[in-house]
C-alpha atoms as a PDB file:
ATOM      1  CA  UNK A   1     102.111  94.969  89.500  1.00  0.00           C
ATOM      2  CA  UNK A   2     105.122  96.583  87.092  1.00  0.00           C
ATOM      3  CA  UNK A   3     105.193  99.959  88.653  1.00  0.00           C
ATOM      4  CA  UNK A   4     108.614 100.912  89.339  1.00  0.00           C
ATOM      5  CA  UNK A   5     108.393 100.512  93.470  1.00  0.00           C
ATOM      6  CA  UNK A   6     106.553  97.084  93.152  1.00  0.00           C
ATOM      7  CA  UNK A   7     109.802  96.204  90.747  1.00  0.00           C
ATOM      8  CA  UNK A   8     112.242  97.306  93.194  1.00  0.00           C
ATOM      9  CA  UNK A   9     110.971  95.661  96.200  1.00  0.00           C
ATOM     10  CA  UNK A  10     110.519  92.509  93.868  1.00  0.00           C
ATOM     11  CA  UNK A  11     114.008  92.764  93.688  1.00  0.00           C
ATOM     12  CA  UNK A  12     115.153  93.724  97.323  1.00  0.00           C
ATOM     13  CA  UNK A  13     112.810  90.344  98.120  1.00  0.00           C
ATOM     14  CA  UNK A  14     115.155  88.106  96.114  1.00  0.00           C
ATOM     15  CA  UNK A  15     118.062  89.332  96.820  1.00  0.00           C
ATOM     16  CA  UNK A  16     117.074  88.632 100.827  1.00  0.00           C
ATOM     17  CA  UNK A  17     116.040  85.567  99.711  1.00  0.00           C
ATOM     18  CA  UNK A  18     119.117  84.146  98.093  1.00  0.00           C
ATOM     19  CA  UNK A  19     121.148  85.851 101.308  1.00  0.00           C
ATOM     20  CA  UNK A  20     118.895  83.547 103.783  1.00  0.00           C
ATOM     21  CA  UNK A  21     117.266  86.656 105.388  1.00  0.00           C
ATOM     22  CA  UNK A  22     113.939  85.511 106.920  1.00  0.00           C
ATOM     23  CA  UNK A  23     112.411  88.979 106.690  1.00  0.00           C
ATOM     24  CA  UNK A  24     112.634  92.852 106.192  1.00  0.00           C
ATOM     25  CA  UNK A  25     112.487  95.318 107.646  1.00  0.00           C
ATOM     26  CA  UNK A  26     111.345  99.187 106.472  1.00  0.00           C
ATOM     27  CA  UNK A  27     110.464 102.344 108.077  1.00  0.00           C
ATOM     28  CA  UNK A  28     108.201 105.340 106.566  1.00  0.00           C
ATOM     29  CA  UNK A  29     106.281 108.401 108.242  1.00  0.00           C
ATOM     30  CA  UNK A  30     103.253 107.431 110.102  1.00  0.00           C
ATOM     31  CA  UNK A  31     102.170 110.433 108.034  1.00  0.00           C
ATOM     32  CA  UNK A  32     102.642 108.875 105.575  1.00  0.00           C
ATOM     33  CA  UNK A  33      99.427 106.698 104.264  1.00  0.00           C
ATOM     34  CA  UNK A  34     100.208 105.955 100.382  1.00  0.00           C
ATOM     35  CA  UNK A  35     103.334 104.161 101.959  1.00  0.00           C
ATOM     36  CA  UNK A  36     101.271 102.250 104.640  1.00  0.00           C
ATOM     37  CA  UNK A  37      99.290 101.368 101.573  1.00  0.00           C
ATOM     38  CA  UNK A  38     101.656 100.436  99.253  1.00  0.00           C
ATOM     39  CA  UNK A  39     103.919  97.814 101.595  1.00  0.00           C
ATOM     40  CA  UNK A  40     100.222  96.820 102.919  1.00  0.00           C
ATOM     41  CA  UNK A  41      99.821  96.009  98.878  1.00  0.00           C
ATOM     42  CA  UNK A  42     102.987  93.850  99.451  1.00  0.00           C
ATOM     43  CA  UNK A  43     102.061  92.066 102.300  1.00  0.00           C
ATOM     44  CA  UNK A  44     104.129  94.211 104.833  1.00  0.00           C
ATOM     45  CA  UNK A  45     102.547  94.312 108.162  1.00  0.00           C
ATOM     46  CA  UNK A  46     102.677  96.654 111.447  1.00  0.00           C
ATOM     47  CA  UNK A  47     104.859  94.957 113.865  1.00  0.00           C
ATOM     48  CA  UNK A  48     105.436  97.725 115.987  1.00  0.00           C
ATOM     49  CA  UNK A  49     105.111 101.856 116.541  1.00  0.00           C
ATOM     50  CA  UNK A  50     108.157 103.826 117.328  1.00  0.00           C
ATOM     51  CA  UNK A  51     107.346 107.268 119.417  1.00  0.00           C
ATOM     52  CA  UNK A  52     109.967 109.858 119.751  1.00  0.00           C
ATOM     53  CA  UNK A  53     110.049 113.361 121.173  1.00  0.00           C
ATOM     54  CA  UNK A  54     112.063 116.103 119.721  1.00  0.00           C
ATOM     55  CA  UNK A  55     114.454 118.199 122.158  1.00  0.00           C
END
């Protein structure tokens, strides 16, 4: 995988790494389903749902 978001979370991974961090964290639109794809690709999984009302 050499596509330019697959590089940069490539990246982002070993920087965490090197810093200790024992995971990340990211947020997208639930809308949004080439996202939930993509970090699905990566081996991101659903660890929770966030539901908000506007006022």
């Amino acid at each position: 995988m050499d596509e330019p978001g697959f590089l940069a979370l490539a990246e982002v991974e070993r920087i965490a790494a090197e810093q200790s961090c024992s995971q990340i964290e990211l947020d997208y639109w639930c809308e949004n389903e080439d996202a939930a794809i993509f970090y699905k690709k990566l081996g991101f999984a659903v660890a929770r749902e966030v539901t908000w009302k506007p006022l």
